[in-house]
C-alpha atoms as a PDB file:
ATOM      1  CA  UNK A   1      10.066  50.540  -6.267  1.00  0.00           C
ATOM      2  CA  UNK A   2       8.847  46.800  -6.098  1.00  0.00           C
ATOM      3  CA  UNK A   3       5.095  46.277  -4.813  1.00  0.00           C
ATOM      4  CA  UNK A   4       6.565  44.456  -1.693  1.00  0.00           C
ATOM      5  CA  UNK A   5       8.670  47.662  -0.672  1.00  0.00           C
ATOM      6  CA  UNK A   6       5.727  49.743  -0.817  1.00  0.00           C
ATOM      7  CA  UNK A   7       3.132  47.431   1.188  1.00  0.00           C
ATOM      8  CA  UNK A   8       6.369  47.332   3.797  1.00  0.00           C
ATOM      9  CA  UNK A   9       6.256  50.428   3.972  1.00  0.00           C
ATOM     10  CA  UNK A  10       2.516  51.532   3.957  1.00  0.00           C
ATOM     11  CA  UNK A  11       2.587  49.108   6.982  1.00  0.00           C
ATOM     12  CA  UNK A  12       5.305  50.571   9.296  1.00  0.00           C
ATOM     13  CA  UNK A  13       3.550  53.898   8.836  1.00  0.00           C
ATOM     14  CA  UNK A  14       0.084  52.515   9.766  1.00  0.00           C
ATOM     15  CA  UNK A  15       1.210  50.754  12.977  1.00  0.00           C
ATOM     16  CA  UNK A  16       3.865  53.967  13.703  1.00  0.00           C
ATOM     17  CA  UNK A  17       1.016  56.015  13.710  1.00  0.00           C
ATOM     18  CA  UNK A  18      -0.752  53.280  15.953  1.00  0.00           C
ATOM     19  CA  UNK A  19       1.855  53.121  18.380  1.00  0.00           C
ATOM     20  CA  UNK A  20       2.165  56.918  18.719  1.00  0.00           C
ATOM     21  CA  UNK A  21      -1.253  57.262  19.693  1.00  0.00           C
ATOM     22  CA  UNK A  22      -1.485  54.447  21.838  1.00  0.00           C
ATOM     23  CA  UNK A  23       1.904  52.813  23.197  1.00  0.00           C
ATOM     24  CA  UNK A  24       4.015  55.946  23.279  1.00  0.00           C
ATOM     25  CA  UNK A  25       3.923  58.080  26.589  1.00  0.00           C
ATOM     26  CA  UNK A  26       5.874  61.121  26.528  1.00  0.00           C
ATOM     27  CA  UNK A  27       4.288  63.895  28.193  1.00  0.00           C
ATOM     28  CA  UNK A  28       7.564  66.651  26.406  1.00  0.00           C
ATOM     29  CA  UNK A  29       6.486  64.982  22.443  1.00  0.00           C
ATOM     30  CA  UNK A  30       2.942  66.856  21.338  1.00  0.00           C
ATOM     31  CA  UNK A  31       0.673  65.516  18.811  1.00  0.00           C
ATOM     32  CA  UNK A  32       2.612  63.945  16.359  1.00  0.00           C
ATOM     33  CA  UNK A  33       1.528  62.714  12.953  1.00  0.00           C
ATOM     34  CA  UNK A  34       3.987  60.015  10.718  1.00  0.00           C
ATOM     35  CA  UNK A  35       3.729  61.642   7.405  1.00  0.00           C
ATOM     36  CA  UNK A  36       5.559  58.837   5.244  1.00  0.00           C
ATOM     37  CA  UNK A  37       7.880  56.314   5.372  1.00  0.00           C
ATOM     38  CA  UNK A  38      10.664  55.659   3.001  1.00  0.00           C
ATOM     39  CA  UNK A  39      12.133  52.200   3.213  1.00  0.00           C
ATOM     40  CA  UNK A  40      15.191  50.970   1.408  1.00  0.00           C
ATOM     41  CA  UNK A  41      14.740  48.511  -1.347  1.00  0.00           C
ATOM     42  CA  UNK A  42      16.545  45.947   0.701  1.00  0.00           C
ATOM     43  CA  UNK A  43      14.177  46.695   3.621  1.00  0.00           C
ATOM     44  CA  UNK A  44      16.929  47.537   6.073  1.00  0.00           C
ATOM     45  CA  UNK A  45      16.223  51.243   6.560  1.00  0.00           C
ATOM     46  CA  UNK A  46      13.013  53.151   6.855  1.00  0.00           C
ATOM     47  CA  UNK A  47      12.922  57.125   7.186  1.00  0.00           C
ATOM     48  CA  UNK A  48      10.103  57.579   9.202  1.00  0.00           C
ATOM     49  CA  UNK A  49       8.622  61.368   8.153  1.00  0.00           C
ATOM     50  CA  UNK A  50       6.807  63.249  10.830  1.00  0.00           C
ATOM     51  CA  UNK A  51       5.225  66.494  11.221  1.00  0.00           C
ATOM     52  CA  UNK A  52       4.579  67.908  15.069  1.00  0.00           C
ATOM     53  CA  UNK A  53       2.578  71.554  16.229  1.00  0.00           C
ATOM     54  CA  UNK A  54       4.665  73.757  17.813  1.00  0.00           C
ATOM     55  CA  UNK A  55       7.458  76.426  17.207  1.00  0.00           C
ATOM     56  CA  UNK A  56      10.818  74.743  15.626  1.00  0.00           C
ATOM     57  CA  UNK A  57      12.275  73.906  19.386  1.00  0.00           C
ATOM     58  CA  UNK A  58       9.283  71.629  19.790  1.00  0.00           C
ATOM     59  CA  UNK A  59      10.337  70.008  16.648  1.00  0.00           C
ATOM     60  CA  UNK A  60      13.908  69.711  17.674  1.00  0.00           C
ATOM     61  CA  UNK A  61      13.347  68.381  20.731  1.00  0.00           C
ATOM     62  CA  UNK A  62      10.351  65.884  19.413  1.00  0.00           C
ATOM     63  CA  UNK A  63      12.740  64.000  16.586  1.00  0.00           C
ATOM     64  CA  UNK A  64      15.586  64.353  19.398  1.00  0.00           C
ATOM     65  CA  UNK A  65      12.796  62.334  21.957  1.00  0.00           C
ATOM     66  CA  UNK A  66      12.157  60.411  18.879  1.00  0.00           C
ATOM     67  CA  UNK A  67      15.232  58.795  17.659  1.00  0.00           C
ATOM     68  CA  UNK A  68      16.128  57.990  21.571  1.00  0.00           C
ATOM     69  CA  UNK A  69      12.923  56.021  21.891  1.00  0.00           C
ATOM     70  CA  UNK A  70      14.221  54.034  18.479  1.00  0.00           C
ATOM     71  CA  UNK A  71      14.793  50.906  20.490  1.00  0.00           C
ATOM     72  CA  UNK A  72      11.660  50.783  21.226  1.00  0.00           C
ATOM     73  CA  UNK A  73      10.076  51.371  18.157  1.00  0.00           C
ATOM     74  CA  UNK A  74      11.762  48.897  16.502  1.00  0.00           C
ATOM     75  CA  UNK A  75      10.449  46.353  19.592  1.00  0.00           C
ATOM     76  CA  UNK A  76       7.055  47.410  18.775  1.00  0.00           C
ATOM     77  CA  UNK A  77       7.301  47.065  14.867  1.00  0.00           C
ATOM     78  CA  UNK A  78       8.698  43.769  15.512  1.00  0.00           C
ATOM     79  CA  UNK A  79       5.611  42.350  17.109  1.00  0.00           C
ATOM     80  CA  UNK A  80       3.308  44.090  14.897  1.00  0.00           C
ATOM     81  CA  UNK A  81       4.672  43.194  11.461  1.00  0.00           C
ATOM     82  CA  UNK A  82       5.560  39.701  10.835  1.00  0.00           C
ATOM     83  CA  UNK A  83       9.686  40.343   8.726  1.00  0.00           C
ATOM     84  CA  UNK A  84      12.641  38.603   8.835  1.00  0.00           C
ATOM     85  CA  UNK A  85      14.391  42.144   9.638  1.00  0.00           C
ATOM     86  CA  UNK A  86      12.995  45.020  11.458  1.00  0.00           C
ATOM     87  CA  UNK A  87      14.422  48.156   9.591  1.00  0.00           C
ATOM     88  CA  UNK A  88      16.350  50.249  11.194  1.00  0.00           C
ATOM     89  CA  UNK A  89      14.419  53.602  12.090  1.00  0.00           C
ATOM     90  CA  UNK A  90      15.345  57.312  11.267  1.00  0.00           C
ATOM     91  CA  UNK A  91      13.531  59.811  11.978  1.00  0.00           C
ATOM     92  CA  UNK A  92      12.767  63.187  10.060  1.00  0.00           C
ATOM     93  CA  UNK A  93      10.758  66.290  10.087  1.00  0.00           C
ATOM     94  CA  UNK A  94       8.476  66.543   7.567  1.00  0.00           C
ATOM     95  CA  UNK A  95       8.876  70.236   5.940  1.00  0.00           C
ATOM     96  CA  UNK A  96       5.781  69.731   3.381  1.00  0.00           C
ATOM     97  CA  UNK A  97       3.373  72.109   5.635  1.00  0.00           C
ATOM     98  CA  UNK A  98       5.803  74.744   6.195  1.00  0.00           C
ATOM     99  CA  UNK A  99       7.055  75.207   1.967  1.00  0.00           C
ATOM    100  CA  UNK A 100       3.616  74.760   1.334  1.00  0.00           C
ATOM    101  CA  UNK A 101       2.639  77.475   3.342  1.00  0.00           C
ATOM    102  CA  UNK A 102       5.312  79.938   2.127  1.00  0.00           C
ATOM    103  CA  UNK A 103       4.357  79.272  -1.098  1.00  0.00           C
ATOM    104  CA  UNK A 104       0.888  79.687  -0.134  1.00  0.00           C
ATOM    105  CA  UNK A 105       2.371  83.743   1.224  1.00  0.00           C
ATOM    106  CA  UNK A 106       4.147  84.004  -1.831  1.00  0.00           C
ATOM    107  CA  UNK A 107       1.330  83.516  -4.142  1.00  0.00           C
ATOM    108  CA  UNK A 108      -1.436  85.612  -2.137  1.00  0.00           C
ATOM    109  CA  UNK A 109       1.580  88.773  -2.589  1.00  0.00           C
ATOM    110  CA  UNK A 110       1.428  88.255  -5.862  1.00  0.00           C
ATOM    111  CA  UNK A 111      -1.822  88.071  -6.177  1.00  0.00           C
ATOM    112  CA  UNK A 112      -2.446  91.402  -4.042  1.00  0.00           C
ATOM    113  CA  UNK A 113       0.305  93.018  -6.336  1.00  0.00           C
ATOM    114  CA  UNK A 114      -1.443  91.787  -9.579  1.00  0.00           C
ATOM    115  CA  UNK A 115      -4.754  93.645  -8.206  1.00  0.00           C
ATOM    116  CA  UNK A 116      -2.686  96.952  -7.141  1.00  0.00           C
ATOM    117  CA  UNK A 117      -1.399  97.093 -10.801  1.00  0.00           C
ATOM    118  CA  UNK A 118      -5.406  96.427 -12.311  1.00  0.00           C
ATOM    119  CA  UNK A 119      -6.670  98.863 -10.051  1.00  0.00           C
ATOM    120  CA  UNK A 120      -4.627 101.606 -10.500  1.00  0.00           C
ATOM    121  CA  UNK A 121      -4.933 101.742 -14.495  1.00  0.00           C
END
């Protein structure tokens, strides 16, 4: 990926993360962190990653709040970052926690296995 891509990129997720704390008022969408941001080499797409608290309903309903309040993302993106082309925006839930943590399980049973085996010798 080419340097320009990247800073693009780093800078949609800085001022998404901006605008979600301060612009966006949506009393249904809880505390929402943008994860990452994938933009096409061309610039014309950006996957906007985000992760949200709450049961798996919460996070349907938040990227479902999300991707209607698109147009005005974009709007706000605009004025912040000075390109020829605002990307479009997608947005997707960011599953890093949740694998992590049921890798996290997975290891610890292991672990406790491991020390049922060395104990009972």
């Amino acid at each position: 990926m080419n340097r320009r891509v990247i800073r693009v990129a780093e800078l949609i997720k800085r001022e998404m993360g901006k605008i979600m704390i301060a612009d966006f008022k949506n009393k249904e969408v809880g505390f929402v962190t943008i994860t990452d941001v994938e933009l096409t080499p061309d610039l014309k797409l950006a996957k906007i990653f985000f992760s949200v608290y709450g049961p798996p309903e919460k996070q349907k309903q938040t990227q479902q709040i999300l991707a209607e309040a698109t147009p005005f993302f974009r709007k706000e993106i605009g004025h912040r970052i000075q390109l020829r082309f605002v990307p479009e925006l997608r947005f997707h839930y960011d599953q890093t926690q949740e694998k992590a943590g049921h890798v996290f399980e997975i290891l610890e049973k292991i672990k406790k296995e491991e020390e049922k085996k060395c104990s009972g010798k």
